[in-house]
C-alpha atoms as a PDB file:
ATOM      1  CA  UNK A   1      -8.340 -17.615   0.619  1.00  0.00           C
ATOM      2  CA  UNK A   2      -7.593 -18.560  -2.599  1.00  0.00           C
ATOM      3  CA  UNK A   3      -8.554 -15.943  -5.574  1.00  0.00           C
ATOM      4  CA  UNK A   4      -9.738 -16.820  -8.755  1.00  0.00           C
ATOM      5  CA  UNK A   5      -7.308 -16.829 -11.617  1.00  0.00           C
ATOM      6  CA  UNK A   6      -9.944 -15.134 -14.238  1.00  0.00           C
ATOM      7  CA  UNK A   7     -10.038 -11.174 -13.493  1.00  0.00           C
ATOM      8  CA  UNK A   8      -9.980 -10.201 -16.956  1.00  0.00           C
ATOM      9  CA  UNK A   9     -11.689  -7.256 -16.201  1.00  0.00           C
ATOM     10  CA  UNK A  10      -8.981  -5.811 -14.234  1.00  0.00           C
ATOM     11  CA  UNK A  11      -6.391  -6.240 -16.435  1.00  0.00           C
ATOM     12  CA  UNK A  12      -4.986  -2.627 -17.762  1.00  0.00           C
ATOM     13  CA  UNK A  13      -5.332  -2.240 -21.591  1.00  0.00           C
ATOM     14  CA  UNK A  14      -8.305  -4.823 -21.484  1.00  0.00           C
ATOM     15  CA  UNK A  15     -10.590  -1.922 -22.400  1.00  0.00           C
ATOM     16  CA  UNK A  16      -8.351  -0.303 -25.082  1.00  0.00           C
ATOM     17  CA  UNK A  17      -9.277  -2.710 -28.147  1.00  0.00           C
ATOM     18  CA  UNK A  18      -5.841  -1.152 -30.067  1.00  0.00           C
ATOM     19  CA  UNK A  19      -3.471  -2.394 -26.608  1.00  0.00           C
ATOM     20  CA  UNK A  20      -1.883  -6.453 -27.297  1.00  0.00           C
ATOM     21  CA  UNK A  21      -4.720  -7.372 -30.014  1.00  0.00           C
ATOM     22  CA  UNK A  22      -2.886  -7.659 -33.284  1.00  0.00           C
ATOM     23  CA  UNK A  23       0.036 -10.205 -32.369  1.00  0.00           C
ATOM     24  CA  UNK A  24       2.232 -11.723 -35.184  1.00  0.00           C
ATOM     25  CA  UNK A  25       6.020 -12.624 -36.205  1.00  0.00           C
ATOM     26  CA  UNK A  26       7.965 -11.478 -38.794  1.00  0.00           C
ATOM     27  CA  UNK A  27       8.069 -15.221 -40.289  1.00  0.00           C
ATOM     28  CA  UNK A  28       8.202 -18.711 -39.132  1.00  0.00           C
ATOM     29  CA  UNK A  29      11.185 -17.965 -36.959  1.00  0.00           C
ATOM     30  CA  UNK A  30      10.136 -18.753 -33.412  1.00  0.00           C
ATOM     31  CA  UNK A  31      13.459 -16.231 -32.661  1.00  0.00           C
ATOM     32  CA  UNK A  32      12.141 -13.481 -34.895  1.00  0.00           C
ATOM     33  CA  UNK A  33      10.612 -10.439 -33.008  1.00  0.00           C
ATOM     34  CA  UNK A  34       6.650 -10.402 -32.733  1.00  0.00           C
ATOM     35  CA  UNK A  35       4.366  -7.705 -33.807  1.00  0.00           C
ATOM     36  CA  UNK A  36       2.488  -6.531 -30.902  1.00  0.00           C
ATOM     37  CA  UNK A  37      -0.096  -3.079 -30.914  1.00  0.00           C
ATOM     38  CA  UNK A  38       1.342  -0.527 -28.239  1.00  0.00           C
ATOM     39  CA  UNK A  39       4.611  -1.363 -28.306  1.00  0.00           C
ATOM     40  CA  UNK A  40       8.275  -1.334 -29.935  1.00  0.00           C
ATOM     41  CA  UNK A  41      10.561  -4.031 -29.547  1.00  0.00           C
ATOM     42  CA  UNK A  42      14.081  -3.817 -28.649  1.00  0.00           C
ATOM     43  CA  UNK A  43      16.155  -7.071 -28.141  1.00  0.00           C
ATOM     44  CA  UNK A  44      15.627 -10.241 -26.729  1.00  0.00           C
ATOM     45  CA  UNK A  45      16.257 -10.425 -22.885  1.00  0.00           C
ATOM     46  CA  UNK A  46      15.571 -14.072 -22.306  1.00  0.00           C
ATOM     47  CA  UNK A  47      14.264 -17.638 -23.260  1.00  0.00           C
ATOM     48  CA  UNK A  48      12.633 -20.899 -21.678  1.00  0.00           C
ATOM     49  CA  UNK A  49      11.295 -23.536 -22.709  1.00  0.00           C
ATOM     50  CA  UNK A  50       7.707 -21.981 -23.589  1.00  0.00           C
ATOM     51  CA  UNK A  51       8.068 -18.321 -23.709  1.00  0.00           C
ATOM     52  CA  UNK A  52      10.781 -15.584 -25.190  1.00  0.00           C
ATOM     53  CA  UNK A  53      11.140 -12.492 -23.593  1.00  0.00           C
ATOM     54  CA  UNK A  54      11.622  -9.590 -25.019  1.00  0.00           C
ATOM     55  CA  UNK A  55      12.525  -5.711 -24.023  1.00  0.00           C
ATOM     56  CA  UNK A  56      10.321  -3.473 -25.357  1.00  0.00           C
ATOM     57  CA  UNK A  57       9.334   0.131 -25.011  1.00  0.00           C
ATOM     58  CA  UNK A  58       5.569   1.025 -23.953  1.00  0.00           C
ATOM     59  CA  UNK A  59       4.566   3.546 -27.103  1.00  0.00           C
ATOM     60  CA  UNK A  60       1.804   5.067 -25.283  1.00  0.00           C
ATOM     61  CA  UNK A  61       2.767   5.322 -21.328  1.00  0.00           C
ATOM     62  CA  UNK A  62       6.444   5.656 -22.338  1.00  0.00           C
ATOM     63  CA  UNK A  63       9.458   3.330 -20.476  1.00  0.00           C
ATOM     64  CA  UNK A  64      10.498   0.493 -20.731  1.00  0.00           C
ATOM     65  CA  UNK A  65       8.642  -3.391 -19.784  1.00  0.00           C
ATOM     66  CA  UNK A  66       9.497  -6.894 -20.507  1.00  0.00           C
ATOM     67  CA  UNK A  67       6.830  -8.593 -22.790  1.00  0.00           C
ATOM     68  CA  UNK A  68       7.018 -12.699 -21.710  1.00  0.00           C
ATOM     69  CA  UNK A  69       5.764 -14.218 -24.829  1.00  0.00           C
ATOM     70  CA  UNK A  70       4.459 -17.927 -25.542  1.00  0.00           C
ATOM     71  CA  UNK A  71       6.168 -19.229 -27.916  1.00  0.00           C
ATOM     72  CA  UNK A  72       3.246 -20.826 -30.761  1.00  0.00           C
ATOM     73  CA  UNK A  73       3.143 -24.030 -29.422  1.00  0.00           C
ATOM     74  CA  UNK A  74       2.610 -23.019 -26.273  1.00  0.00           C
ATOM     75  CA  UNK A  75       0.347 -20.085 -27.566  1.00  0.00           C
ATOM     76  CA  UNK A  76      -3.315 -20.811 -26.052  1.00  0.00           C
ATOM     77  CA  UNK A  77      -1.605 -20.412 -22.822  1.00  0.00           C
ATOM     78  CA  UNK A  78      -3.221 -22.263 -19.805  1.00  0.00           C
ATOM     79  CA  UNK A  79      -3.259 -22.014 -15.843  1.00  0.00           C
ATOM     80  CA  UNK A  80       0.248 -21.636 -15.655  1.00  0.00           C
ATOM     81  CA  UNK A  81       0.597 -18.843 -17.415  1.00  0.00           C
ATOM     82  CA  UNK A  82      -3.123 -17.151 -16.407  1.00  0.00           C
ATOM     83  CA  UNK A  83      -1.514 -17.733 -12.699  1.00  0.00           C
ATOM     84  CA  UNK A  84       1.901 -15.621 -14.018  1.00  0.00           C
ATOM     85  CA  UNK A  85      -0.033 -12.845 -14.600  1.00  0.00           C
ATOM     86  CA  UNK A  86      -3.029 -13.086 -11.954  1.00  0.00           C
ATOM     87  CA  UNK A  87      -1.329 -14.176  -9.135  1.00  0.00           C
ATOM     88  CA  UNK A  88       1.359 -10.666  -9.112  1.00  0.00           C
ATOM     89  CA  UNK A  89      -1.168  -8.266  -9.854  1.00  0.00           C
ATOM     90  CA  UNK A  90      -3.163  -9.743  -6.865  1.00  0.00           C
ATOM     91  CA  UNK A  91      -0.435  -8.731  -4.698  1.00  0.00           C
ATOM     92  CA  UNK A  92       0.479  -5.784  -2.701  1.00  0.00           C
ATOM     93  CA  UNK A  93       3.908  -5.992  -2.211  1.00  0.00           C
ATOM     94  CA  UNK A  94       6.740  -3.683  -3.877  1.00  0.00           C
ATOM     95  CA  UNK A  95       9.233  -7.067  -3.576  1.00  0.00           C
ATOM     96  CA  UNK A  96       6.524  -8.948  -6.053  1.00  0.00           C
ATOM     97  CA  UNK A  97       6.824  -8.314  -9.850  1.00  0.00           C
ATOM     98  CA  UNK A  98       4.468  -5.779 -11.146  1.00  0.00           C
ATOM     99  CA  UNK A  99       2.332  -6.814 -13.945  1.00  0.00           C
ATOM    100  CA  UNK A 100       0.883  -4.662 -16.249  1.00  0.00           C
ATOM    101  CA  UNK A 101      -1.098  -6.643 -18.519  1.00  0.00           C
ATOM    102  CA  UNK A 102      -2.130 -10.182 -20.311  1.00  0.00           C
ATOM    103  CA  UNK A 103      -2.846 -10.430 -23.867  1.00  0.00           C
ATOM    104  CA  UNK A 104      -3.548 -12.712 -27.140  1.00  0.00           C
ATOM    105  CA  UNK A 105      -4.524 -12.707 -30.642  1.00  0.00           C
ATOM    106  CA  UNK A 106      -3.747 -14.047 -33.585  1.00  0.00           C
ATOM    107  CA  UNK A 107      -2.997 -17.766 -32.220  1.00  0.00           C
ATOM    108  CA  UNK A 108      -0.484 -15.596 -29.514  1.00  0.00           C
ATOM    109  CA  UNK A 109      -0.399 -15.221 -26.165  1.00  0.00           C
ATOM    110  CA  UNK A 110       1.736 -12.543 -24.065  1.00  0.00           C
ATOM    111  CA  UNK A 111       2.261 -10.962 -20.359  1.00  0.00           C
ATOM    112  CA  UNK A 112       3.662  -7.317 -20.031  1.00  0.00           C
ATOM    113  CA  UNK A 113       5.769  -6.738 -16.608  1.00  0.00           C
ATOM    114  CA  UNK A 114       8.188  -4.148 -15.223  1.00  0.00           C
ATOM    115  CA  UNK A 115      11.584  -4.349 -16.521  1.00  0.00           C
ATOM    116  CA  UNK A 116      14.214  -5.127 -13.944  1.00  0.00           C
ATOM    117  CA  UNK A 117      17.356  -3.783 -14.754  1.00  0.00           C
ATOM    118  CA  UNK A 118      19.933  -4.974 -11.513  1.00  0.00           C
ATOM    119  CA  UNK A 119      20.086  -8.986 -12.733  1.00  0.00           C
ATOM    120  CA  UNK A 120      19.272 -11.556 -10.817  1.00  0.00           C
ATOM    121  CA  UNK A 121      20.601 -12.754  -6.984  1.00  0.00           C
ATOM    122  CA  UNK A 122      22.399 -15.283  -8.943  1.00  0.00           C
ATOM    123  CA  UNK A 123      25.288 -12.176  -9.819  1.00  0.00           C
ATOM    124  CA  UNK A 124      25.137 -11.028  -6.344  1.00  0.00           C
ATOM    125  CA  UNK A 125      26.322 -14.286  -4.814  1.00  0.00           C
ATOM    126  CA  UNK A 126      28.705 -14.877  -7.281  1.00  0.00           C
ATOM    127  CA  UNK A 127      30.381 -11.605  -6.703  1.00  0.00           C
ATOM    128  CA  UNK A 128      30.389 -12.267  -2.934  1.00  0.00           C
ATOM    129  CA  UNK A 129      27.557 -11.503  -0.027  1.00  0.00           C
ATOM    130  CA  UNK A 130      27.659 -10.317   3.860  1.00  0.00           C
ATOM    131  CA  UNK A 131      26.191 -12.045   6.270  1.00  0.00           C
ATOM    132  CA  UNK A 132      24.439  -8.365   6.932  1.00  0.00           C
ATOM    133  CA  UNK A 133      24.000  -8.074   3.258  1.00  0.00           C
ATOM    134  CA  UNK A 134      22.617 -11.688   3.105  1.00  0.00           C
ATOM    135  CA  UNK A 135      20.050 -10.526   6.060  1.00  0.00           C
ATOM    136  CA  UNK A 136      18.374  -7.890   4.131  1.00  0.00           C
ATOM    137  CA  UNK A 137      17.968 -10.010   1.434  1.00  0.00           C
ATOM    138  CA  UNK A 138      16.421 -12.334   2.628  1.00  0.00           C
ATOM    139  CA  UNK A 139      14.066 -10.129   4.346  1.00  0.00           C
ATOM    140  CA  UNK A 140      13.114  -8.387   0.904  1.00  0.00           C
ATOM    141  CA  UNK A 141      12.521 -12.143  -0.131  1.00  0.00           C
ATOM    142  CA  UNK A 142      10.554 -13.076   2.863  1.00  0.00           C
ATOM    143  CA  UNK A 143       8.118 -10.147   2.262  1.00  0.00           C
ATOM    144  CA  UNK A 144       7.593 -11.366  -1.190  1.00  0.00           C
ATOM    145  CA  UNK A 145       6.743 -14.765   0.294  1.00  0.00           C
ATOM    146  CA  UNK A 146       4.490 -13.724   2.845  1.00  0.00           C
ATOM    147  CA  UNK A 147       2.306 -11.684   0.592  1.00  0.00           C
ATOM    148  CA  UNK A 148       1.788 -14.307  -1.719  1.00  0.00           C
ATOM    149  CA  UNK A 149       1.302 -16.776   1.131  1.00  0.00           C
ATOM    150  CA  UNK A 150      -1.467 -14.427   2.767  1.00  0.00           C
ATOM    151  CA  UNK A 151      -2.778 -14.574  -0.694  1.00  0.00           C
ATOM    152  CA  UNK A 152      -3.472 -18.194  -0.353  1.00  0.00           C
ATOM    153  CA  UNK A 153      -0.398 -19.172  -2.725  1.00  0.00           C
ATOM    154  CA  UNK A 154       2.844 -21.236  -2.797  1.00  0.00           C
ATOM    155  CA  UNK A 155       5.275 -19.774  -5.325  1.00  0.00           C
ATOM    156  CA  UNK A 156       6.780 -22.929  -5.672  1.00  0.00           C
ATOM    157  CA  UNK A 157       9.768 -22.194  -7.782  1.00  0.00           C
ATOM    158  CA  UNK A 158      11.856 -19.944  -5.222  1.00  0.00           C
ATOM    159  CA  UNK A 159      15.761 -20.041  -6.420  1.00  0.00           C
ATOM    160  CA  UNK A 160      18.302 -16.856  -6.770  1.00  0.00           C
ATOM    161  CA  UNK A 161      17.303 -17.094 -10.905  1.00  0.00           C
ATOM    162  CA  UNK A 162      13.541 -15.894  -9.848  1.00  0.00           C
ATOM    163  CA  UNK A 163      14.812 -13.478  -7.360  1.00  0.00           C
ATOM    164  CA  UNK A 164      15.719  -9.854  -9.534  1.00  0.00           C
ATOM    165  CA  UNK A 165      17.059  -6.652  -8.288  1.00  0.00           C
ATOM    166  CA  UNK A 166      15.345  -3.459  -9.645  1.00  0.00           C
ATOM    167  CA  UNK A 167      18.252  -0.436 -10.386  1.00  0.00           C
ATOM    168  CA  UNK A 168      17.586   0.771  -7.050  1.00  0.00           C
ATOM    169  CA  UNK A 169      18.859  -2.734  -5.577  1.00  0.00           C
ATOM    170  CA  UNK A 170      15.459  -3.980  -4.722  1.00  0.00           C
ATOM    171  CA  UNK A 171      14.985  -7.099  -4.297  1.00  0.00           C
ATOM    172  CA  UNK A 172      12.182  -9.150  -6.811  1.00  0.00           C
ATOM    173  CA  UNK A 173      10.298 -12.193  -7.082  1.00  0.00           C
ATOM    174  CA  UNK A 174       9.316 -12.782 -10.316  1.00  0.00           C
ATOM    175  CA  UNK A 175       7.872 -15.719 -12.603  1.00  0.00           C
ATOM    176  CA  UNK A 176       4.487 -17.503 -10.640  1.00  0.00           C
ATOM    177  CA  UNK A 177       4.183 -19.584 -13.559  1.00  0.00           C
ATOM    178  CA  UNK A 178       4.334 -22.877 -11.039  1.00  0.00           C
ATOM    179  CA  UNK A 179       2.477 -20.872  -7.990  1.00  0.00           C
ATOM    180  CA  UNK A 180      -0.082 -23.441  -6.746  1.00  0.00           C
ATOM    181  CA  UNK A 181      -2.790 -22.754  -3.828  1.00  0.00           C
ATOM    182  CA  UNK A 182      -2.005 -23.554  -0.777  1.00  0.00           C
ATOM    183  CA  UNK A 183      -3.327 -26.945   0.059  1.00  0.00           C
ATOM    184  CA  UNK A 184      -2.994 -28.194  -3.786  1.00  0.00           C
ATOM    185  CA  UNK A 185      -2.023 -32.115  -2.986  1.00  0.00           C
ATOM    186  CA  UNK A 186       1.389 -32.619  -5.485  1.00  0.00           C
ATOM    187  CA  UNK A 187       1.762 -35.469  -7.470  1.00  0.00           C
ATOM    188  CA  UNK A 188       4.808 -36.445  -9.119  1.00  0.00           C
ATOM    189  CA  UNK A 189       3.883 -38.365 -12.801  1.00  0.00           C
ATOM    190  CA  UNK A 190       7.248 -40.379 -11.331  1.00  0.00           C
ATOM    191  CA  UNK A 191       9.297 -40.708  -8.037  1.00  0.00           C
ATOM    192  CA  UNK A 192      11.532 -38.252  -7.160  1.00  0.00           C
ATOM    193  CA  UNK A 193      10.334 -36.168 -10.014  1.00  0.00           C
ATOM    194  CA  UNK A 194      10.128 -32.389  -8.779  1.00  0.00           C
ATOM    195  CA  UNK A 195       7.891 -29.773 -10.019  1.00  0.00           C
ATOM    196  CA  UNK A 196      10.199 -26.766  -9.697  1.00  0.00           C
ATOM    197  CA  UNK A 197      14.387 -26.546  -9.361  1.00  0.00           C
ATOM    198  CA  UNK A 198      15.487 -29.659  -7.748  1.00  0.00           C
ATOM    199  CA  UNK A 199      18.511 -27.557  -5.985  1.00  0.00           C
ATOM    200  CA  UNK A 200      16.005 -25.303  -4.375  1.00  0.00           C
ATOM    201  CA  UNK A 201      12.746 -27.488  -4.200  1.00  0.00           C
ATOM    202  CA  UNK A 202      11.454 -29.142  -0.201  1.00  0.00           C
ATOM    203  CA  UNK A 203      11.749 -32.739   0.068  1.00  0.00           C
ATOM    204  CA  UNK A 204       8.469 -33.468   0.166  1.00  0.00           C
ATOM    205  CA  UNK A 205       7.892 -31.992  -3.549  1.00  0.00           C
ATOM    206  CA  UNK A 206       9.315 -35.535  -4.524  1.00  0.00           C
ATOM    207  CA  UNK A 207       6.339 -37.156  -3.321  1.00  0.00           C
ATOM    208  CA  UNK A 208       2.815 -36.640  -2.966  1.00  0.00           C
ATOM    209  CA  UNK A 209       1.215 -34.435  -0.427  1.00  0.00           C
ATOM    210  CA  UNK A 210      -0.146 -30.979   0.054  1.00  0.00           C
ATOM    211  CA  UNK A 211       1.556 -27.776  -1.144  1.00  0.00           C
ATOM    212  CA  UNK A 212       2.274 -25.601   1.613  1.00  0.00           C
ATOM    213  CA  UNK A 213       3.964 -22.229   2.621  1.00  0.00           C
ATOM    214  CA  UNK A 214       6.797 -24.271   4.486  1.00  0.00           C
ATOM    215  CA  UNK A 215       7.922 -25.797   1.043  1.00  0.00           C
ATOM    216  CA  UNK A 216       8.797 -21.686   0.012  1.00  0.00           C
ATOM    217  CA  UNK A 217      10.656 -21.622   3.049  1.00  0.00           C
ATOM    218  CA  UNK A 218      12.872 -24.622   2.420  1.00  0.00           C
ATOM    219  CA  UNK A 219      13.848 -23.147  -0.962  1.00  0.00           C
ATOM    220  CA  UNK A 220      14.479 -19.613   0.624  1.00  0.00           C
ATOM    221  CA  UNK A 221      16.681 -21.584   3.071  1.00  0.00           C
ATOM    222  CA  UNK A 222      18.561 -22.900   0.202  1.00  0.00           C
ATOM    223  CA  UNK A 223      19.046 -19.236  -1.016  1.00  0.00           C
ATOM    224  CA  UNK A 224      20.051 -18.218   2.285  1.00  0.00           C
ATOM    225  CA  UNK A 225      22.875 -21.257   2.144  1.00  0.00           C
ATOM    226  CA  UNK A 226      23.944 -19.930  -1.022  1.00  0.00           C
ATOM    227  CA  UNK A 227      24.010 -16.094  -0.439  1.00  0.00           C
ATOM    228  CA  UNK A 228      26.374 -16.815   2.877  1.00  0.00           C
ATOM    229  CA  UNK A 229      28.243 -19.532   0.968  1.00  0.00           C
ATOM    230  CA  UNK A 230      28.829 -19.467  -2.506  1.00  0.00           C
ATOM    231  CA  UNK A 231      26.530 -22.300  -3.162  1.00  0.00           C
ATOM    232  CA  UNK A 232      23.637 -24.262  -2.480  1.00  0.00           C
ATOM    233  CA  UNK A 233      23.783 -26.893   0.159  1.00  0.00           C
ATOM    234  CA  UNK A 234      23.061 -29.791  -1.615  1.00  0.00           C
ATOM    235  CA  UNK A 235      24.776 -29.340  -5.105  1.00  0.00           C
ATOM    236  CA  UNK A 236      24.713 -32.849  -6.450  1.00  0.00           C
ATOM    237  CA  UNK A 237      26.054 -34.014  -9.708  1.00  0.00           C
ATOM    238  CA  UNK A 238      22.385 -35.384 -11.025  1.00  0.00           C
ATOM    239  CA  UNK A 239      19.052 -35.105  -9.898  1.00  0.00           C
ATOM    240  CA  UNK A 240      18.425 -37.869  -8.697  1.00  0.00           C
ATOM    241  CA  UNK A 241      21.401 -37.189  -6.331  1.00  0.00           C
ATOM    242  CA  UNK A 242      20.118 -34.048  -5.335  1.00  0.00           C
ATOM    243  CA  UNK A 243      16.721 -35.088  -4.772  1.00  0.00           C
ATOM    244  CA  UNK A 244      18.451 -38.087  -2.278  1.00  0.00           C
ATOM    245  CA  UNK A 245      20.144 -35.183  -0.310  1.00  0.00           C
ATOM    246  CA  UNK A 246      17.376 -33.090   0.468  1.00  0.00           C
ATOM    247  CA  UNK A 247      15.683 -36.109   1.423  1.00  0.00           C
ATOM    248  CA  UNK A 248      18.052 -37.404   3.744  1.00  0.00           C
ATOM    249  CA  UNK A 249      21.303 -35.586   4.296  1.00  0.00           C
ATOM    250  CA  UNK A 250      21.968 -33.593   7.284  1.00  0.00           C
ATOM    251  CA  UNK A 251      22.155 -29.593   6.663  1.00  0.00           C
ATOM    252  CA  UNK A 252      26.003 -28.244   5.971  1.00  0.00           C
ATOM    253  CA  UNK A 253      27.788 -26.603   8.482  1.00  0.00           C
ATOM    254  CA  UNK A 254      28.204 -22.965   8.241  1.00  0.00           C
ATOM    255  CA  UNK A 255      31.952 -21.871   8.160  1.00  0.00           C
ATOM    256  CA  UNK A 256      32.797 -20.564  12.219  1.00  0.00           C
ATOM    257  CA  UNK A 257      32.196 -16.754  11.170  1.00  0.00           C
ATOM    258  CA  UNK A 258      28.417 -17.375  10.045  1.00  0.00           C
ATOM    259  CA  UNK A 259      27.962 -19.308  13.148  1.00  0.00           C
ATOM    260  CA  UNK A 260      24.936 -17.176  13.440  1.00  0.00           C
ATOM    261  CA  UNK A 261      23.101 -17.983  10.851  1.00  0.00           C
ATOM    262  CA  UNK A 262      23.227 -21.688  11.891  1.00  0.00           C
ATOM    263  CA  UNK A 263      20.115 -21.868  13.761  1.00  0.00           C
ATOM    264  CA  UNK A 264      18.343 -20.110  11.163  1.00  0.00           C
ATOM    265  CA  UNK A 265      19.432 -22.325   7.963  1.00  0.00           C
ATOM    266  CA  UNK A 266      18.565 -25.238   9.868  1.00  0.00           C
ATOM    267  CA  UNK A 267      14.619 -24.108  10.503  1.00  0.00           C
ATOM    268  CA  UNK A 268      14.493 -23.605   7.669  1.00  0.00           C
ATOM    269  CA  UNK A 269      15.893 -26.639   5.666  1.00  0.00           C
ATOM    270  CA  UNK A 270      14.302 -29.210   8.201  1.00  0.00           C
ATOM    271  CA  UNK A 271      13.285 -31.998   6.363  1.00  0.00           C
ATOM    272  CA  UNK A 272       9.989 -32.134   7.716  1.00  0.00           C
ATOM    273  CA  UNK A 273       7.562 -29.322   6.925  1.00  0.00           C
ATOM    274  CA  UNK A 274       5.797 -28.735  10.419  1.00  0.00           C
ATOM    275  CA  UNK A 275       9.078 -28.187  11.976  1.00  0.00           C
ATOM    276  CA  UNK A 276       9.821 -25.206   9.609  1.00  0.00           C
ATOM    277  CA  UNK A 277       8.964 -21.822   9.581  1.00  0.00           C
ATOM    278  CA  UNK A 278       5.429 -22.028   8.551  1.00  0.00           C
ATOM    279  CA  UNK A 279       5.444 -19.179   5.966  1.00  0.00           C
ATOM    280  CA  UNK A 280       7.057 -15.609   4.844  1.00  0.00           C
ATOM    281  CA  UNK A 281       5.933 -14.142   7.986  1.00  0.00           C
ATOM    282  CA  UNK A 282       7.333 -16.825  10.147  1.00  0.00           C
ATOM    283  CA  UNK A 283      10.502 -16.516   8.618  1.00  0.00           C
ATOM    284  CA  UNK A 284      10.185 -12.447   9.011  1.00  0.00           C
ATOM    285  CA  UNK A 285       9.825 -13.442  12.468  1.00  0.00           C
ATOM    286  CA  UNK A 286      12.567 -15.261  12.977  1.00  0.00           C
ATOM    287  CA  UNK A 287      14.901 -12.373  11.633  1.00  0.00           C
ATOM    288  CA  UNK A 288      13.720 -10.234  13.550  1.00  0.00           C
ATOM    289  CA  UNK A 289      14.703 -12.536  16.441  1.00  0.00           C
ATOM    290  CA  UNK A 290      18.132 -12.688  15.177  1.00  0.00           C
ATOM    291  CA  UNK A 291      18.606  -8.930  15.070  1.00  0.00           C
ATOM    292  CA  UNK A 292      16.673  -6.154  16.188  1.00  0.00           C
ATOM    293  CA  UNK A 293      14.751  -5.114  13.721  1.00  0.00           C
ATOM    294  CA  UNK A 294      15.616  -1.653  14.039  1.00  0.00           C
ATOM    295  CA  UNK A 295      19.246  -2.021  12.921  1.00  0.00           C
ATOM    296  CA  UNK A 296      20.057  -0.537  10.579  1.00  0.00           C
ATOM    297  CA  UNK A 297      20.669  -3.230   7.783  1.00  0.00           C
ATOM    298  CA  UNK A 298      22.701  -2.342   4.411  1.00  0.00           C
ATOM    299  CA  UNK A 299      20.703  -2.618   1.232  1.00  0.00           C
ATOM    300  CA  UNK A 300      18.258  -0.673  -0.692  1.00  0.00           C
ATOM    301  CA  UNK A 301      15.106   1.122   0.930  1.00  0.00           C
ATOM    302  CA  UNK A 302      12.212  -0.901   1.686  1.00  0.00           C
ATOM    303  CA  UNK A 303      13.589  -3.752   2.668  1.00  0.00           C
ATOM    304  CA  UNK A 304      12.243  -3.886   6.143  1.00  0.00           C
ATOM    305  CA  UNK A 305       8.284  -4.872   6.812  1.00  0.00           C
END
């Protein structure tokens, strides 16, 4: 099923005309803190190519949120960012972002979400993962998947950077800016061009063909290389080189005392789609073949199904 993207009248603060109207900057600056009704800015958190985001406090709920501004080029928005917002708060899953609302005025465009205060994966792995801890992990980030999968949607940029820990070690996914419905057909403008991380993205996102749950999988595989060791399995020293190896080069062995994980990496980073773990639930499957699922698995609450 695949949901439409326009459910303005679900958004919270739509109704409150005072909530994310009046939206300005303190200059020309594109680095200077924006004006936004409802709520007091702190510092900037983070920056991409089209939006800035900023910690900021909620002035009438109370606590704290992350406001993910456009920045004015980018202000009038556009699928991408309608499906950042719509696609999260269509999902019931305490491993997806929460989204609290989308915005604009005044030529400005912004989305307010929970604030995640544990970092990203990316600090976990280089600090140094389990094999156990790597399990629960990747279960956290298989119940993300299969939520938005049942939801008729491919997140399509899975990598440790989109994967956040709340304070209570929770794992995240976050940012659907590139979440496409399933059965989308890709086209790359160019060969070998990827939509999405070319570390983490499926093979087949290098050429055309239908997006599918099994490309999520690939790039949680990839994770699941790099939480057990150190690094992804195809690190490449260009793109194009990276792009070549996912294509064509045989999955890394696993050093002798992750031996069990073996079996699983290479489901999951098979270079053909069908012979994959079709989705997040597939892949929750497969755990739970590993390891019973009643074990008890270190890691934050909520992280089994």
């Amino acid at each position: 099923m695949t949901p439409a993207l326009s459910s303005s009248a679900r958004h919270p603060g739509h109704g409150n005309p005072r909530r994310g109207q009046a939206i300005g900057r303190h200059g020309d600056d594109a680095l200077a803190a924006p004006c936004i009704d409802g709520y007091r800015l702190k510092r900037r958190i983070g920056a991409g190519r089209m939006a800035i985001a900023w910690l900021a406090e909620d002035v009438a709920r109370g606590g704290e949120v992350v406001l993910k501004v456009l920045r004015r080029e980018h202000a009038r928005g556009g699928p991408s960012f309608m499906q950042e917002f719509a696609v999260p708060f269509a999902l019931d899953s305490r491993h997806v972002v929460r989204v609290d609302g989308q915005f604009g005025g005044a030529g400005h465009a912004a989305i307010a979400m929970e604030y995640l205060g544990g970092g990203d994966l990316g600090a976990l792995i280089r600090r140094g993962l389990s094999g156990d801890a790597a399990l629960s992990l990747l279960r956290q980030a298989a119940l993300a998947l299969d939520a938005t999968h049942r939801h008729g949607f491919a997140h399509g940029d899975v990598k440790p950077a989109n994967l956040l820990l709340r304070a209570s070690g929770e794992l995240v996914l976050v940012d659907f800016g590139l979440a496409r419905p399933l059965g989308t057909v890709h086209a790359p403008s160019q060969p070998g061009i990827v939509v999405g991380t070319p570390r983490y993205a499926a093979p087949e996102l290098s050429q055309a063909g239908p997006v599918t749950a099994a490309a999520d999988v690939y790039s949680l595989g990839a994770v699941l290389h790099e939480m057990l060791c150190g690094k992804p399995p195809f690190p490449g020293d260009t793109v194009m080189e990276v792009v070549c190896q996912h294509l064509v080069a045989p999955v890394p062995r696993l050093p002798a005392g992750l031996a069990r994980f073996q079996p699983l990496v290479d489901a999951m980073l098979a270079k053909q789609p069908g012979e994959r773990p079709r989705d997040g639930q597939a892949v929750l499957d497969r755990i739970d073949l590993m390891q019973d699922a009643a074990s008890p698995y270190p890691g934050p609450i909520g992280a089994r199904k």
